[in-house]
Structures are given as C-alpha cells and as structure tokens.
Protein backbone atom coordinates (compact mmCIF):
# COMPACT_ATOMS: atom_id res chain seq x y z
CA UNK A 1 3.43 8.25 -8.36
CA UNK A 2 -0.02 9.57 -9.62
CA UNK A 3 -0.90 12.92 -10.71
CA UNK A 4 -4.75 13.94 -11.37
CA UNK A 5 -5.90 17.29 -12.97
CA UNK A 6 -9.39 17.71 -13.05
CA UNK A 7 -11.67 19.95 -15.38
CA UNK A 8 -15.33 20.66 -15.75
CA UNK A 9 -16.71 22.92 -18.50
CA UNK A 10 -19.17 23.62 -16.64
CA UNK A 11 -17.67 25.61 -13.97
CA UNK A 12 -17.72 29.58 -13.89
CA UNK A 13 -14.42 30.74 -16.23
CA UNK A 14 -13.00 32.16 -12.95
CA UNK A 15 -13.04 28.23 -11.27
CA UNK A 16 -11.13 26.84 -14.43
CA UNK A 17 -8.53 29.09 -14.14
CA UNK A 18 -7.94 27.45 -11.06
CA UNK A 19 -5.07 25.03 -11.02
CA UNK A 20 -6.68 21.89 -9.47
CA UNK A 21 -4.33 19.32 -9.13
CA UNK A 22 -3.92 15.94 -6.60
CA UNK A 23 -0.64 14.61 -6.38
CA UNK A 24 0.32 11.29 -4.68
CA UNK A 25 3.50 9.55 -4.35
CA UNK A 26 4.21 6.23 -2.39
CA UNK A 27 7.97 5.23 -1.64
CA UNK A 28 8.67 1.73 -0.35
CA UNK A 29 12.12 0.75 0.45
CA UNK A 30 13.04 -2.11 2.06
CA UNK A 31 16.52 -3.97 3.11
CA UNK A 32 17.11 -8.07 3.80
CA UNK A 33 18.96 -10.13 5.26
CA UNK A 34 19.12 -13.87 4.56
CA UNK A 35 21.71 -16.74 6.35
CA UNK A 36 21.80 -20.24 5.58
CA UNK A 37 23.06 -22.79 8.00
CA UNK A 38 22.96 -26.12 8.89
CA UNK A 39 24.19 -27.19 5.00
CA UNK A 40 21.10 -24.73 3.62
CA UNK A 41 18.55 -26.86 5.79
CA UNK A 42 17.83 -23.73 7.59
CA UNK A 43 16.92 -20.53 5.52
CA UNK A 44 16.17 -17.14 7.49
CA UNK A 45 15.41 -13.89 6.01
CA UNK A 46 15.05 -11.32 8.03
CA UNK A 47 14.13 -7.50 6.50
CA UNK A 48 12.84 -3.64 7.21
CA UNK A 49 10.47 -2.00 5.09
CA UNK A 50 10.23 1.57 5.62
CA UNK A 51 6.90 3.43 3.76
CA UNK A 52 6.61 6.87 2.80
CA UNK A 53 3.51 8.59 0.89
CA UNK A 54 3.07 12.45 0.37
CA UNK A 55 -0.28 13.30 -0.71
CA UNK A 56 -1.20 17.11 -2.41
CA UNK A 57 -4.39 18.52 -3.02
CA UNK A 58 -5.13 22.18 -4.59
CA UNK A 59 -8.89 22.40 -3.89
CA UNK A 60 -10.39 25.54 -5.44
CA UNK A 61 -12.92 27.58 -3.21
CA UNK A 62 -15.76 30.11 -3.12
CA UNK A 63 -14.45 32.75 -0.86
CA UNK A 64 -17.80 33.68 0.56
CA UNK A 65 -16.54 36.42 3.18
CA UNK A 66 -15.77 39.01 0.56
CA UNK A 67 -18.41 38.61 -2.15
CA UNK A 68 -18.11 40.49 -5.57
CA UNK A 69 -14.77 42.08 -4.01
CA UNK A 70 -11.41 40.61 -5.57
CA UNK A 71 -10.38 37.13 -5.87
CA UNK A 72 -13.80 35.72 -5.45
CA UNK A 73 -12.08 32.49 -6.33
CA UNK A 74 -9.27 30.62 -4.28
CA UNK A 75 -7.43 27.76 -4.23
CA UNK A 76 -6.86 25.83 -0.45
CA UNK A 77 -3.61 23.60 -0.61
CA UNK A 78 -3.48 20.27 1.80
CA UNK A 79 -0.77 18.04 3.12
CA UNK A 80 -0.70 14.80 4.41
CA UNK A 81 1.93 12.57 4.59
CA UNK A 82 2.70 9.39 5.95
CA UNK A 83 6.00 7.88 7.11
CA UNK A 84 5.41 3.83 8.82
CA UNK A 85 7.58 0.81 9.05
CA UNK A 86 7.32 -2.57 8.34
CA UNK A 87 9.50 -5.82 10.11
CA UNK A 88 9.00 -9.65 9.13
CA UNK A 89 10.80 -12.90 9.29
CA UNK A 90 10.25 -16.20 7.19
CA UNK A 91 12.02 -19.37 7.83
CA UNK A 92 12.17 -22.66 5.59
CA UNK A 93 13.61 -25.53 7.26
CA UNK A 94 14.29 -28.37 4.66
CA UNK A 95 13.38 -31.84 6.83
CA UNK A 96 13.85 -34.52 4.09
CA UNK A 97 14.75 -34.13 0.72
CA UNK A 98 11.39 -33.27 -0.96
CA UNK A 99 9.86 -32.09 2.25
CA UNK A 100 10.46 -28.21 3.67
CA UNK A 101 8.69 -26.91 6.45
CA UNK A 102 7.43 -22.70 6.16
CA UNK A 103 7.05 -20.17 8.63
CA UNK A 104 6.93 -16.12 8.45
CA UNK A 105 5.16 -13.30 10.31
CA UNK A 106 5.40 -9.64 9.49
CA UNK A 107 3.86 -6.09 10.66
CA UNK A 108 2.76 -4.66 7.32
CA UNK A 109 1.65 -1.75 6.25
CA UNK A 110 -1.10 -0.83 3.18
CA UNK A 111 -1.01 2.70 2.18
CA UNK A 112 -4.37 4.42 1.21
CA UNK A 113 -5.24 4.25 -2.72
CA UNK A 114 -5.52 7.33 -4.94
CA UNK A 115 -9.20 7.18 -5.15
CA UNK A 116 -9.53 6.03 -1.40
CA UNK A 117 -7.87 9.68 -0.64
CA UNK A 118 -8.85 11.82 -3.80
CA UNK A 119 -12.03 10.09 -4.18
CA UNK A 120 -13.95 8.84 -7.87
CA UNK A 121 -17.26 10.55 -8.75
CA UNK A 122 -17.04 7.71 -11.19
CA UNK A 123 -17.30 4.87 -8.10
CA UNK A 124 -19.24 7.32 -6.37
CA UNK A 125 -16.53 7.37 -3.57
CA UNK A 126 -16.15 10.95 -1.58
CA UNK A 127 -12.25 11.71 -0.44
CA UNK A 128 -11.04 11.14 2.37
CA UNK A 129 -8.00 12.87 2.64
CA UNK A 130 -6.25 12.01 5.76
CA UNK A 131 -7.16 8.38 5.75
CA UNK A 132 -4.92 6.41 7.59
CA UNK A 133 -3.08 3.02 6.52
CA UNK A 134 -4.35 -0.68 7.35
CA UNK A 135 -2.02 -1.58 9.92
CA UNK A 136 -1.65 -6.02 9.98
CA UNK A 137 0.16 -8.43 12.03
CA UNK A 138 0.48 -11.63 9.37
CA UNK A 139 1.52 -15.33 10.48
CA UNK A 140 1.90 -17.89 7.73
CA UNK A 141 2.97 -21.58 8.37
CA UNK A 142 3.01 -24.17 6.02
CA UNK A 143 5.26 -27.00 3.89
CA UNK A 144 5.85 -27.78 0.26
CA UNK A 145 6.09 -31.29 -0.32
CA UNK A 146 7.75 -32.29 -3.50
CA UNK A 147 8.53 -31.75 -6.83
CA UNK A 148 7.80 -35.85 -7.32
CA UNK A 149 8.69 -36.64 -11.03
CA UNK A 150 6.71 -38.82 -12.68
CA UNK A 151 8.26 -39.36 -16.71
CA UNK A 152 7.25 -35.84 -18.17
CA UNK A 153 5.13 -34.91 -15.49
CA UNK A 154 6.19 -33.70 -12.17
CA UNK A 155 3.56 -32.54 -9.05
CA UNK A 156 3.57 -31.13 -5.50
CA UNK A 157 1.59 -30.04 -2.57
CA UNK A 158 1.55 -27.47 -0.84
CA UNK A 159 -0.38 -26.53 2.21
CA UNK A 160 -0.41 -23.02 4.23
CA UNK A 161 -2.34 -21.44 7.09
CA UNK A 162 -2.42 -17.45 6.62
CA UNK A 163 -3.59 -15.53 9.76
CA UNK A 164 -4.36 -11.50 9.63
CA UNK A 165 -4.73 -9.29 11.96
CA UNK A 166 -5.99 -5.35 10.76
CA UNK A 167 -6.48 -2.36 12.39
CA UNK A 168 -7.97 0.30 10.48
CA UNK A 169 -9.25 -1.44 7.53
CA UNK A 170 -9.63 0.70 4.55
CA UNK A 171 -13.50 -0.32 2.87
C-alpha cells in the first residue's frame, strides 16, 4: 500500500487547500498445491495467483470555464483498477541421489510501480495513469547436482535455462 500527498509552497493559497492525494494498493493472493509420488522422486506444485491493484488520484484543476466566478479551483478524482491472474507449475524429479532434474512455467503478471503510474518529478518520469501490467509467459528448466561433501567443505552445481516472454513491457 502507498499513499503520496503532495505540496508546493508555491502554489496560489486556493491550490493548497486542495487535498491532493495518490493512493495505491496492490493485493496478491495466491493458493498451492504440491503432491509427491513415486517415494518423493517426483515433486509437483501446482498454484493460482490472483492480482488486484486500485489506484486513486485527486488531481487539483484550474476551472477555466467560469473565471473569477466561485470555486475557481477543483479537484478531478480518477480510478483505475486492475484485477489479472496468474497459473504456473514446477516439477523436480530426483534421478539419482545427488542429481534432481527442474522444470516450471508460469503466466505472470507485474503490476505497474507507484512512480510508473503517479510519476517522479524527481526521475523526471510523467504519470501514466492507466498503464497496464507486463503480461509474461516464463519456462525454466534446469538440475542441481549435489551437495558433494568434501571434510568441512561441501559444493554444487547448478545449471538453468530461463525463457521470457512479455507483452507490454513497462520502460
């Protein structure tokens, strides 16, 4: 969750009284599932991830169309929220005692940043409010050989091929 309020003493009096906030709140919840067969040779873990972000900006305004009349000043409230899921598998198949083979693939999901919605005039990055997540399609195989124990010492190795696919990759 991140909240933001913003003030600049060098606005007009009428613009600070403005409440200018930016809200953002990211929910992530995910289930599992994980069997073991073949005398724990074979673990499988399956699991859902289901994402949720609400972002809420109160931008103040000039109101041009009614000058020196009224509220000159006004504040415009936006809405955007997201709601995506997420599904992945990853398998470890144990071949020989210090040798496991690795597998997993997954549709993830990487929600926008504060300051890749709000924006930072410190990073010189402008909002960019209804941004929409990096969508991926990830493959990993692999194998961990070891631990080999050598007196006090022990080592392994470990080798893995990561493959990613995005769409809509946030810069």
């Amino acid at each position: 969750s991140f909240e933001r309020g913003i003030t600049d003493v060098l606005q007009p009096v009428a613009v600070m009284r403005l409440v200018n906030t930016r809200d953002l709140t990211k929910d992530i919840l995910s289930f599992s599932y994980e069997n073991k067969l073949f005398d724990n040779r074979l673990q499988t873990n399956l699991f859902y991830k289901l994402y949720h972000q609400k972002a809420v900006s109160n931008e103040p305004y000039k109101d041009t169309n009614k000058p020196l009349v009224g509220d000159l000043y006004k504040t415009k409230k936006i809405n955007n929220s997201i709601d995506h899921n997420g599904v992945g598998v990853s398998v470890s198949y144990k071949l020989l005692e210090p040798l496991y083979l690795l597998g997993s693939a997954e549709k993830a999901i990487r929600l926008p940043e504060e300051s890749e919605l709000f924006g930072s005039n410190a990073d010189n990055l402008l909002p960019s409010f209804s941004l929409d997540p990096e969508k991926s399609t990830n493959y990993n195989i692999g194998f961990i050989a070891g631990p080999f124990n050598f007196k006090d010492h022990s080592m392994s190795l470990n080798a893995t091929y990561f493959y990613r696919n995005v769409k809509g990759m946030i810069r």
